[in-house]
PDB file of N, CA and C in Angstrom:
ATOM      1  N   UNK A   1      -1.697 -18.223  -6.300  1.00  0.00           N
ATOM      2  CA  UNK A   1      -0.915 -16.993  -6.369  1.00  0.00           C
ATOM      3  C   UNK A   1      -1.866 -15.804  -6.292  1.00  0.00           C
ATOM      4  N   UNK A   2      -1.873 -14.695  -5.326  1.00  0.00           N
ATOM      5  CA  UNK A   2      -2.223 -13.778  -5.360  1.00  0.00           C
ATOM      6  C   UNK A   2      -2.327 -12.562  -6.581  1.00  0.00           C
ATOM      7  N   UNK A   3      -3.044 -11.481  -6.657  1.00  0.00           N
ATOM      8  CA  UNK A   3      -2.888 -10.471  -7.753  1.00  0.00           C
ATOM      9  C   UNK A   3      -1.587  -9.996  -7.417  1.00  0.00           C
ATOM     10  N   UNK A   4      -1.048  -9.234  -8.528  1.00  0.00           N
ATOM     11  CA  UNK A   4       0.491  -8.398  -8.515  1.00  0.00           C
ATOM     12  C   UNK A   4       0.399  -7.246  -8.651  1.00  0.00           C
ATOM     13  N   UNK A   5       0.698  -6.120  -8.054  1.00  0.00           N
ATOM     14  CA  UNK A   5       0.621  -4.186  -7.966  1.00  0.00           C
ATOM     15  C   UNK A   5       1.090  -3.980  -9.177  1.00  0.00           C
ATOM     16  N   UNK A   6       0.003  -3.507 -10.028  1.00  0.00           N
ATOM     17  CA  UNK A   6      -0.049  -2.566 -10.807  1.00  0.00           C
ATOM     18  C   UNK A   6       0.468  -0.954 -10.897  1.00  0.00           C
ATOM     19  N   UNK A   7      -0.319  -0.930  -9.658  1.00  0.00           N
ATOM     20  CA  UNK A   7       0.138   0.904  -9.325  1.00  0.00           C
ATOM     21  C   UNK A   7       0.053   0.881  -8.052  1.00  0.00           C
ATOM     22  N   UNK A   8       0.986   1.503  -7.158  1.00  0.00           N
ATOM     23  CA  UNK A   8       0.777   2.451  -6.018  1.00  0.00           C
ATOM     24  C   UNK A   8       1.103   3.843  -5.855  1.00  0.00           C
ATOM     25  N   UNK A   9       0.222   4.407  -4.692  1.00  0.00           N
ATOM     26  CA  UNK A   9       0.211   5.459  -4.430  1.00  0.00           C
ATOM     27  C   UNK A   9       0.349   6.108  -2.856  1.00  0.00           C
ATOM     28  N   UNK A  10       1.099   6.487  -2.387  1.00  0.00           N
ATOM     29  CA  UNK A  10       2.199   6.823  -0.650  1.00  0.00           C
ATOM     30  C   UNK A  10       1.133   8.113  -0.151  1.00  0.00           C
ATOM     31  N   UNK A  11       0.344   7.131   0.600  1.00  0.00           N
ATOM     32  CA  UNK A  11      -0.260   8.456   1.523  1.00  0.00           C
ATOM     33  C   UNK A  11       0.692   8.973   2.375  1.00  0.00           C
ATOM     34  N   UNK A  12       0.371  10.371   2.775  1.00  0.00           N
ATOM     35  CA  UNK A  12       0.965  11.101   4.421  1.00  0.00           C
ATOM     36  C   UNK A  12       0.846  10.287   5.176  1.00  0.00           C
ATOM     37  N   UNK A  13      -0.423   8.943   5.479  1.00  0.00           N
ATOM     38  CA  UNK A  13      -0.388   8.621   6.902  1.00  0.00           C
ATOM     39  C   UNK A  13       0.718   6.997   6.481  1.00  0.00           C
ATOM     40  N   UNK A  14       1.670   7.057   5.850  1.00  0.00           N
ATOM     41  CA  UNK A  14       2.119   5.816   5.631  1.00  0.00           C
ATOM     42  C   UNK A  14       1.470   4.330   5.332  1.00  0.00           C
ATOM     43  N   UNK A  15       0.394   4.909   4.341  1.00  0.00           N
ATOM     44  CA  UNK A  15      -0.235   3.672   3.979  1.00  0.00           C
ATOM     45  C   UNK A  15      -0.418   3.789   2.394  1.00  0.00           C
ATOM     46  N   UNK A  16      -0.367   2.971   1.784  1.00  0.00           N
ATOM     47  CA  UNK A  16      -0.378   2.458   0.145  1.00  0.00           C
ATOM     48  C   UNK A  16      -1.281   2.021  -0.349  1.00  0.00           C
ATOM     49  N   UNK A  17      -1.937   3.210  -1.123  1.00  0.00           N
ATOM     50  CA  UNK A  17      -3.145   2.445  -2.021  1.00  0.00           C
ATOM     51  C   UNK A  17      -2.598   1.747  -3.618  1.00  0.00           C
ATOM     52  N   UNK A  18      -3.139   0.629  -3.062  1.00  0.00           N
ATOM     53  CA  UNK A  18      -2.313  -0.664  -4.427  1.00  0.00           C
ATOM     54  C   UNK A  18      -3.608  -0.336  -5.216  1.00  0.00           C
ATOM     55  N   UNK A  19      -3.222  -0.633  -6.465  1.00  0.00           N
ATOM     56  CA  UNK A  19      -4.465  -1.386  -7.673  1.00  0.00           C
ATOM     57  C   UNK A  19      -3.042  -2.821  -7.831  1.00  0.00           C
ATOM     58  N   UNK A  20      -4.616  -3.886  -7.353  1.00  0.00           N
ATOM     59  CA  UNK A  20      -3.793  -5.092  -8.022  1.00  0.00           C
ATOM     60  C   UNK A  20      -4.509  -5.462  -9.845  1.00  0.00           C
ATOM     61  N   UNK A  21      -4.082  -6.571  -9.781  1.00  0.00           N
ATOM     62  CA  UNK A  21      -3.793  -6.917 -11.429  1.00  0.00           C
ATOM     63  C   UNK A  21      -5.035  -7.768 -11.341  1.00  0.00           C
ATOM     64  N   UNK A  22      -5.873  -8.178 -10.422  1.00  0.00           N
ATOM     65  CA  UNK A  22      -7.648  -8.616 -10.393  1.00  0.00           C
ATOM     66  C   UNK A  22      -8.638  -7.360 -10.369  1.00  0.00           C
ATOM     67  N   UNK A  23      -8.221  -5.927 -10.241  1.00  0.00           N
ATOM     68  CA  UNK A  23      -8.755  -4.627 -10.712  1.00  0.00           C
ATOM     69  C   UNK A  23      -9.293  -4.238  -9.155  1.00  0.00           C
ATOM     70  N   UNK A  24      -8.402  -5.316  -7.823  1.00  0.00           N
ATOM     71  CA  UNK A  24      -9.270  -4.664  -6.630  1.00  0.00           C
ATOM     72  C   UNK A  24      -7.696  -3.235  -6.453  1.00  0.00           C
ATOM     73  N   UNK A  25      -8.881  -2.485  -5.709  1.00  0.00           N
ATOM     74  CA  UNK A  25      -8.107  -1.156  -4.791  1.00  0.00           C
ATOM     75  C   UNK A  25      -8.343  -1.655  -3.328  1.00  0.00           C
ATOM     76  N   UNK A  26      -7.118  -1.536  -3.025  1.00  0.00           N
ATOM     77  CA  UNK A  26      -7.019  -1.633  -1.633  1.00  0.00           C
ATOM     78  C   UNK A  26      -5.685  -1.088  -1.148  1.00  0.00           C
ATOM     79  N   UNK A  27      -5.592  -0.740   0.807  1.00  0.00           N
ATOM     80  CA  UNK A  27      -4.756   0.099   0.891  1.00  0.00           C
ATOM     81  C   UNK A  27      -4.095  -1.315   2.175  1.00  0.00           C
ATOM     82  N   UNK A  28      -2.660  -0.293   2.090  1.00  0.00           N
ATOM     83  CA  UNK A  28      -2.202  -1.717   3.496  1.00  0.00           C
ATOM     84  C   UNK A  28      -1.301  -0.347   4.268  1.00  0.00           C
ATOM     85  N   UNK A  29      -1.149  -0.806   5.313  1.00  0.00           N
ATOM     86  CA  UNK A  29      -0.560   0.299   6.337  1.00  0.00           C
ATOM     87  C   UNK A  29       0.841   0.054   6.554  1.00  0.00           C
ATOM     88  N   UNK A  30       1.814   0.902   6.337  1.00  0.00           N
ATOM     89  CA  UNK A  30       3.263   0.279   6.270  1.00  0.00           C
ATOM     90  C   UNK A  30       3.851   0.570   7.762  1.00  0.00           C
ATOM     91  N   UNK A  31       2.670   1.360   8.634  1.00  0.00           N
ATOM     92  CA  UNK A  31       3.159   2.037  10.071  1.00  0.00           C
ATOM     93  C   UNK A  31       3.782   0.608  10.889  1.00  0.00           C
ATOM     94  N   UNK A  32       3.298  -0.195  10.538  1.00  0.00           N
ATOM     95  CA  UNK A  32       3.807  -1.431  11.788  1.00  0.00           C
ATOM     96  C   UNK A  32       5.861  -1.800  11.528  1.00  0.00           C
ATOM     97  N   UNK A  33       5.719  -1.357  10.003  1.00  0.00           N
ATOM     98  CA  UNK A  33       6.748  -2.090   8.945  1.00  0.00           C
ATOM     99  C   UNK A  33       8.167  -0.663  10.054  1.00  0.00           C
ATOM    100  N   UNK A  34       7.551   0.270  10.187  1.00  0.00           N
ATOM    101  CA  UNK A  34       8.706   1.727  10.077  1.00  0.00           C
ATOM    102  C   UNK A  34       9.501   1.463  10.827  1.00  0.00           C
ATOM    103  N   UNK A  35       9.649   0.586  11.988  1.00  0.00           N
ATOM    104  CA  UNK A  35      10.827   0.518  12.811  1.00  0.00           C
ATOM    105  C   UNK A  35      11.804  -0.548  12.779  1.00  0.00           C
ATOM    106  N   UNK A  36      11.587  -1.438  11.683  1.00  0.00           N
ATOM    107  CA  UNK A  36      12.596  -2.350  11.521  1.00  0.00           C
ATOM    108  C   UNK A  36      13.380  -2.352  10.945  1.00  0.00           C
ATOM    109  N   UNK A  37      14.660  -1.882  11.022  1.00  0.00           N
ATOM    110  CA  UNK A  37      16.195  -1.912  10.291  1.00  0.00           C
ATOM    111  C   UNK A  37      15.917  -1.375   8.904  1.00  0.00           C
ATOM    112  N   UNK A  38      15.517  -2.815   8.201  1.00  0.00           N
ATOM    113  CA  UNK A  38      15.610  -2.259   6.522  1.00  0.00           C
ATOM    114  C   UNK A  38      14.571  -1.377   6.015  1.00  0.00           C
ATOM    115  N   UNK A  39      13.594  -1.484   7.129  1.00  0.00           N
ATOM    116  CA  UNK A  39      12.819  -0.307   6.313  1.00  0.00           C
ATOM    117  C   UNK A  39      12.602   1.177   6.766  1.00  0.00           C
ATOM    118  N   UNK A  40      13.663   1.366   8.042  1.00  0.00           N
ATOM    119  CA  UNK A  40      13.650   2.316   9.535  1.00  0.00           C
ATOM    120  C   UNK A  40      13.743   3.953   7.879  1.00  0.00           C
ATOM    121  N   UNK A  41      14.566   3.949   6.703  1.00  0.00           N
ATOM    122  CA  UNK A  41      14.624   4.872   6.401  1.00  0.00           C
ATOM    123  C   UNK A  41      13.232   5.425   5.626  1.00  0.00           C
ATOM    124  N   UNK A  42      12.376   4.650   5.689  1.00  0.00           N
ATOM    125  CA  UNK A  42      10.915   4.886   4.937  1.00  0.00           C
ATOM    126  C   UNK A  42      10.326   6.306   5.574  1.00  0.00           C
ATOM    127  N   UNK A  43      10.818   6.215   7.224  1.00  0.00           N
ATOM    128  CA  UNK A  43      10.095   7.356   8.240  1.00  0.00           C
ATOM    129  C   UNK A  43       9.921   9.220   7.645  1.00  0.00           C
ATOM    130  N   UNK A  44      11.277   8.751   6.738  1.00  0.00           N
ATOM    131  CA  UNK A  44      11.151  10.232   6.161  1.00  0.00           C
ATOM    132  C   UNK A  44      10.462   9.977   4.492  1.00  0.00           C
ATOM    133  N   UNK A  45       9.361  10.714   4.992  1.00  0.00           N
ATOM    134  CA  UNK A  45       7.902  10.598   4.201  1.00  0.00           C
ATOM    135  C   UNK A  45       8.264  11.033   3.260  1.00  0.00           C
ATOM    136  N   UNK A  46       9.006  12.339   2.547  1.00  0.00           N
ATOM    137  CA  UNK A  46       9.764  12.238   1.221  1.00  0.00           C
ATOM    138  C   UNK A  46      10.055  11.031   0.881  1.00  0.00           C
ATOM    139  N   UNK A  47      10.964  10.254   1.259  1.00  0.00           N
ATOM    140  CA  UNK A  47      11.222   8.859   0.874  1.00  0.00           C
ATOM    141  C   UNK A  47      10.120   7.913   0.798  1.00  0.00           C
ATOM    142  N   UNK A  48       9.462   8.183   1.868  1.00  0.00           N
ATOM    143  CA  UNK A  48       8.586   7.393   1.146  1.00  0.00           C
ATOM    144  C   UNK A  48       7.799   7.280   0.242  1.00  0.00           C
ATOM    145  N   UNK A  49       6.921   8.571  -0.254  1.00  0.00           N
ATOM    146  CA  UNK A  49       6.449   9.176  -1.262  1.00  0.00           C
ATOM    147  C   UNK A  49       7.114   8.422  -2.555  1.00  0.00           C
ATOM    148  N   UNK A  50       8.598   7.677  -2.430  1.00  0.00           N
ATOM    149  CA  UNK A  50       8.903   7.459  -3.586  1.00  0.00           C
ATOM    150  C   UNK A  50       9.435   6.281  -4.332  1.00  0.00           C
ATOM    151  N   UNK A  51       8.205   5.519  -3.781  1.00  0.00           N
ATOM    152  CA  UNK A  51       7.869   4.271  -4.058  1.00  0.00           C
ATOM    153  C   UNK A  51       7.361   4.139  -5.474  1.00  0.00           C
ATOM    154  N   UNK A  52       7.768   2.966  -6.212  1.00  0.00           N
ATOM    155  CA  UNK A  52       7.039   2.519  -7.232  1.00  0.00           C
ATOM    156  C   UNK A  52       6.733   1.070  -7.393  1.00  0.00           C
ATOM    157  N   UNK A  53       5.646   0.883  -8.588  1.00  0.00           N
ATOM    158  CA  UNK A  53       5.456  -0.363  -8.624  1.00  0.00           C
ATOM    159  C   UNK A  53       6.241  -1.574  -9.145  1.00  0.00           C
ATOM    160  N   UNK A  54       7.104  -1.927  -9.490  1.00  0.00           N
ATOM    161  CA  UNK A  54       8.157  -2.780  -9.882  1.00  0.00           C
ATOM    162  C   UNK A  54       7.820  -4.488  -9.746  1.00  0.00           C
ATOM    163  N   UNK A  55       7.719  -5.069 -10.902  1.00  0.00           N
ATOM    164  CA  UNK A  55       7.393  -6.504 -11.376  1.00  0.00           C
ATOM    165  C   UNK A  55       6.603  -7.183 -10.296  1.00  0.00           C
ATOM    166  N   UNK A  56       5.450  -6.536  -9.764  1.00  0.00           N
ATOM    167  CA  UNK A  56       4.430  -6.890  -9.635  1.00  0.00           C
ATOM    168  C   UNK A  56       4.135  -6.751  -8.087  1.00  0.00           C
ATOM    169  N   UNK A  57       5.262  -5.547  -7.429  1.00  0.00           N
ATOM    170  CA  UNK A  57       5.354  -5.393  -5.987  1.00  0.00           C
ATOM    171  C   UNK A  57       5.734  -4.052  -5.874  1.00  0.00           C
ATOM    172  N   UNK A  58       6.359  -3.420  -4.991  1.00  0.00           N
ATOM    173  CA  UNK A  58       6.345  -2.155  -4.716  1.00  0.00           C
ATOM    174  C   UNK A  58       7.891  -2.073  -3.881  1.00  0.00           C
ATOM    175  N   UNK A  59       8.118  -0.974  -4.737  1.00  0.00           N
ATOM    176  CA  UNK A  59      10.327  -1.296  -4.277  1.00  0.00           C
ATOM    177  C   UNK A  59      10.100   0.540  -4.393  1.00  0.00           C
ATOM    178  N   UNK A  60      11.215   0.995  -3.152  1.00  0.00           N
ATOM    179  CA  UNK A  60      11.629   2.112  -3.147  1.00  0.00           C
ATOM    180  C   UNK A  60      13.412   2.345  -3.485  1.00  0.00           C
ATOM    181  N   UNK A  61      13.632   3.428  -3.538  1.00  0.00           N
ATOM    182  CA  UNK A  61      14.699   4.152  -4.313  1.00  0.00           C
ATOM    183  C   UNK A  61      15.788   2.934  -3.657  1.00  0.00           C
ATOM    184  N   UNK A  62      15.900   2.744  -3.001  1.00  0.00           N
ATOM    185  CA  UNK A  62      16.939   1.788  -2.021  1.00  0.00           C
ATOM    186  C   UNK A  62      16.622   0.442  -2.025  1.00  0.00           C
ATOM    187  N   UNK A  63      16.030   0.096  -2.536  1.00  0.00           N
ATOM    188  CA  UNK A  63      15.464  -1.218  -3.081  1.00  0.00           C
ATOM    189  C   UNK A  63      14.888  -2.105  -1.777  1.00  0.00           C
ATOM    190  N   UNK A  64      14.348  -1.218  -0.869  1.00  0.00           N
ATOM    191  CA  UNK A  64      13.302  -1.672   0.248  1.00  0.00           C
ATOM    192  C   UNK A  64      12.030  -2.158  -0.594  1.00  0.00           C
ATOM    193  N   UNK A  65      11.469  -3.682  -0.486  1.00  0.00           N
ATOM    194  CA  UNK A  65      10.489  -4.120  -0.804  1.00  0.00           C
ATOM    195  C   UNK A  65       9.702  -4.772   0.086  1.00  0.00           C
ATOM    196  N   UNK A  66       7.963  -5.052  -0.715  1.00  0.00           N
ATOM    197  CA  UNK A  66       7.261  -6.192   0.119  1.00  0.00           C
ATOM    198  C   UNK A  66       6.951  -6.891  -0.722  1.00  0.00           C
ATOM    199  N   UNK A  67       7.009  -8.141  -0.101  1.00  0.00           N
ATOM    200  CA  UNK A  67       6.219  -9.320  -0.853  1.00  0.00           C
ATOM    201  C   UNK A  67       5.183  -8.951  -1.164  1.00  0.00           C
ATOM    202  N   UNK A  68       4.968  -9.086  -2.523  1.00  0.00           N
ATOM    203  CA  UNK A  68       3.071  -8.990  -3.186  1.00  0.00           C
ATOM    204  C   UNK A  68       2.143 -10.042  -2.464  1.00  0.00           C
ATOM    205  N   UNK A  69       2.456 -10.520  -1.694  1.00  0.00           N
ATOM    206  CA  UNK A  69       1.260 -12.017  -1.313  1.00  0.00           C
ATOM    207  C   UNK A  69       1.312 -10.655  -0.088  1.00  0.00           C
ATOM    208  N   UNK A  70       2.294 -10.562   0.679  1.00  0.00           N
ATOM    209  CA  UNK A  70       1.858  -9.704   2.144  1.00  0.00           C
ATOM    210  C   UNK A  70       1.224  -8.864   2.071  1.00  0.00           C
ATOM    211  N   UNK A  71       1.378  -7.702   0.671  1.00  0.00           N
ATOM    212  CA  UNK A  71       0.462  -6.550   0.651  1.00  0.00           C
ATOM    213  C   UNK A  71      -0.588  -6.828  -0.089  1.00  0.00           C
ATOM    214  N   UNK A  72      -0.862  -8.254  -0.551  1.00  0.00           N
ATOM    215  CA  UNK A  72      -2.629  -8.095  -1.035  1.00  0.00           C
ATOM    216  C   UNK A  72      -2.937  -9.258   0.027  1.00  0.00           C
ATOM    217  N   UNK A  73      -2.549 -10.038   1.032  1.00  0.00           N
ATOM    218  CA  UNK A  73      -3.148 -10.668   2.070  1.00  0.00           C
ATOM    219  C   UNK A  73      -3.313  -9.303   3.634  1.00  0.00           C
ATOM    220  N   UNK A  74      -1.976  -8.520   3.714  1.00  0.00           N
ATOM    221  CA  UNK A  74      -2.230  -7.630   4.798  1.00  0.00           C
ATOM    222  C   UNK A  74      -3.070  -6.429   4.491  1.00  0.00           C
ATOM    223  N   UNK A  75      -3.794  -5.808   3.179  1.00  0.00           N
ATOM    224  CA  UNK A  75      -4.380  -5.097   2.961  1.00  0.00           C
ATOM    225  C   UNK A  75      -6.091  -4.765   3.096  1.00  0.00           C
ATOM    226  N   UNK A  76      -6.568  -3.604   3.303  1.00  0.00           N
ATOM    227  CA  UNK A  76      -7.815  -4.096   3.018  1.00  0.00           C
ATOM    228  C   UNK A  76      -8.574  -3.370   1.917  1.00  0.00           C
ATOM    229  N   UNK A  77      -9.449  -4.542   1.523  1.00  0.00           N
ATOM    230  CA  UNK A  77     -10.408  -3.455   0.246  1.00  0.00           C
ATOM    231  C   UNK A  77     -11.154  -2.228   0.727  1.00  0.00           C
ATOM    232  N   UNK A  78     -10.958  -1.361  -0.220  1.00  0.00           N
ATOM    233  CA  UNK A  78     -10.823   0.116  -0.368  1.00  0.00           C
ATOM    234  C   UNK A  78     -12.277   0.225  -0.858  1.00  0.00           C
ATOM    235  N   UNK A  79     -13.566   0.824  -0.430  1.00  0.00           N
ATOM    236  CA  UNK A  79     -14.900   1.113  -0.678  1.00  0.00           C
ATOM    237  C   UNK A  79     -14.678   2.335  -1.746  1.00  0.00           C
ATOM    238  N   UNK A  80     -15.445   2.427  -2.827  1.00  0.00           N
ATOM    239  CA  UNK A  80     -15.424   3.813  -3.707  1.00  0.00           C
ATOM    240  C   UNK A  80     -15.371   5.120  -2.910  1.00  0.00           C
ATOM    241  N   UNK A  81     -14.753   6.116  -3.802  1.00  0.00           N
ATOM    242  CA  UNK A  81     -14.657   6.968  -2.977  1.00  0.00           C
ATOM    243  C   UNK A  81     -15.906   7.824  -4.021  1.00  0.00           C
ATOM    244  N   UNK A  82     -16.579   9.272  -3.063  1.00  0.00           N
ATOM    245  CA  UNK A  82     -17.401   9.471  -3.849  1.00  0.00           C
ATOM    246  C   UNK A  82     -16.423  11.258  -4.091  1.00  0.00           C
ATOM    247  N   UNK A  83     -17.104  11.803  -5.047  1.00  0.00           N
ATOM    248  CA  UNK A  83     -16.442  12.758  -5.555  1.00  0.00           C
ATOM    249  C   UNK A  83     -15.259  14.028  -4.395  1.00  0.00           C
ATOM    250  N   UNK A  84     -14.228  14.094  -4.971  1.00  0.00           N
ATOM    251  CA  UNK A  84     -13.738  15.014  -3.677  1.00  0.00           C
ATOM    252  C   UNK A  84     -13.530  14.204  -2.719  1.00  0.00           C
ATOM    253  N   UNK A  85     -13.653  13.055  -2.385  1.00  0.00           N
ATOM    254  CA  UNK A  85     -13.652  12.058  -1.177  1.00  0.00           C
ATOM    255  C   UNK A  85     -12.060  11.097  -1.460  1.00  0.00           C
ATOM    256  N   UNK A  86     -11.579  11.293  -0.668  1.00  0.00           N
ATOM    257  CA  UNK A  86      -9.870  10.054  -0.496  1.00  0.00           C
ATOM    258  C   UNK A  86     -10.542   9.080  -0.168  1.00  0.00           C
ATOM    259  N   UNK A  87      -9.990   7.813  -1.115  1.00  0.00           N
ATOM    260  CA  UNK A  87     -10.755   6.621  -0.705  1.00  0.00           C
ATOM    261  C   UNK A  87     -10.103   5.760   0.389  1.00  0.00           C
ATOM    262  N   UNK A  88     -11.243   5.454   1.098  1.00  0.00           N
ATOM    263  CA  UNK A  88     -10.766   5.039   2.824  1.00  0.00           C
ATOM    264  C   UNK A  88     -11.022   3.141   2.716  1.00  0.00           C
ATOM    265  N   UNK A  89     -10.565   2.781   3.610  1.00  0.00           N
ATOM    266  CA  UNK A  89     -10.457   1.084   3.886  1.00  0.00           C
ATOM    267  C   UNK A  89     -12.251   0.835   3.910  1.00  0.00           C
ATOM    268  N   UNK A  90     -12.182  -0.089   3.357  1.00  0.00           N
ATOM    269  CA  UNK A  90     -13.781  -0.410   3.631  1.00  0.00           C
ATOM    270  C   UNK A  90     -13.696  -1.246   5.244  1.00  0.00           C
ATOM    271  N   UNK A  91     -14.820  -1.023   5.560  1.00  0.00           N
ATOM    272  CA  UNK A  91     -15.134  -0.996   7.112  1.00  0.00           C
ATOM    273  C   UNK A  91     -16.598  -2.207   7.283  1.00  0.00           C
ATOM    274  N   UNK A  92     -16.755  -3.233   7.866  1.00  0.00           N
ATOM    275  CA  UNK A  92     -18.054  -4.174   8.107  1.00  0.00           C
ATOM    276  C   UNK A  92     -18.658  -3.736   9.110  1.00  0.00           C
ATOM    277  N   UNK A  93     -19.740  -4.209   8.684  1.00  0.00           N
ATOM    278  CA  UNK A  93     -20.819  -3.465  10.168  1.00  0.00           C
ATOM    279  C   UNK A  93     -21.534  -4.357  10.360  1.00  0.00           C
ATOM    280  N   UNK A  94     -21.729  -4.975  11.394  1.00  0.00           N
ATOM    281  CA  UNK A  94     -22.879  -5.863  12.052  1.00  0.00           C
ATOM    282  C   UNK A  94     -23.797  -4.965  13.006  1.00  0.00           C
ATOM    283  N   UNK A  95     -24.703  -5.856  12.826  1.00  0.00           N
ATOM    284  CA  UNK A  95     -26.209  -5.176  13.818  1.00  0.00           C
ATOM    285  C   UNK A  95     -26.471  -6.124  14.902  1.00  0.00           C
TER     286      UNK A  95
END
C-alpha cells in the first residue's frame, strides 16, 4: 500500500503539491485528468483551488476524486525549495 495525502495544495498551473503520510512532497499534474467528463468542471481554477485532503486522498466540493495509489505512483518528488523559491518537481540529470 502506498502513503495517504495528508495535505494538498492547487497550484494555478493545475498541479497538486501532496505531503504524503511517509513525509515525501511531491506534486502530480491534474492537466491530462481536465477533459474527462467527471472531472471537465475542475477547468475553472476557482474550483479547483478547492480541493481538500479527505481520508487519505484528495476530493473536491463535488466529490471529484483520485485514487491515492495514482497520485503517489503518477507524481513526482518535489526537490527543496530554497527561500522565496515555489517548490518545483525534482528533475535527473545524466552526463
Amino acid at each position: 500500500m502506498n502513503p495517504r495525502v495528508l495535505e494538498v495544495k492547487a497550484n494555478d498551473d493545475y498541479t497538486l503539491m501532496l505531503a504524503f503520510s511517509n513525509g515525501e512532497t511531491r506534486l502530480f499534474d491534474m492537466r491530462p485528468y481536465l477533459h474527462h467528463g467527471f472531472f471537465e468542471e475542475l477547468n475553472d481554477l476557482a474550483y479547483f483551488r478547492a480541493v481538500r485532503a479527505v481520508l487519505g486522498t484528495v476530493q473536491w466540493p463535488h466529490e471529484q476524486d483520485v485514487c491515492p495509489d495514482t497520485l503517489y505512483e503518477g507524481s513526482c518528488p518535489c526537490r527543496r525549495k530554497t527561500r522565496g523559491e515555489r517548490p518545483r518537481a525534482a528533475t535527473s540529470r545524466t552526463r
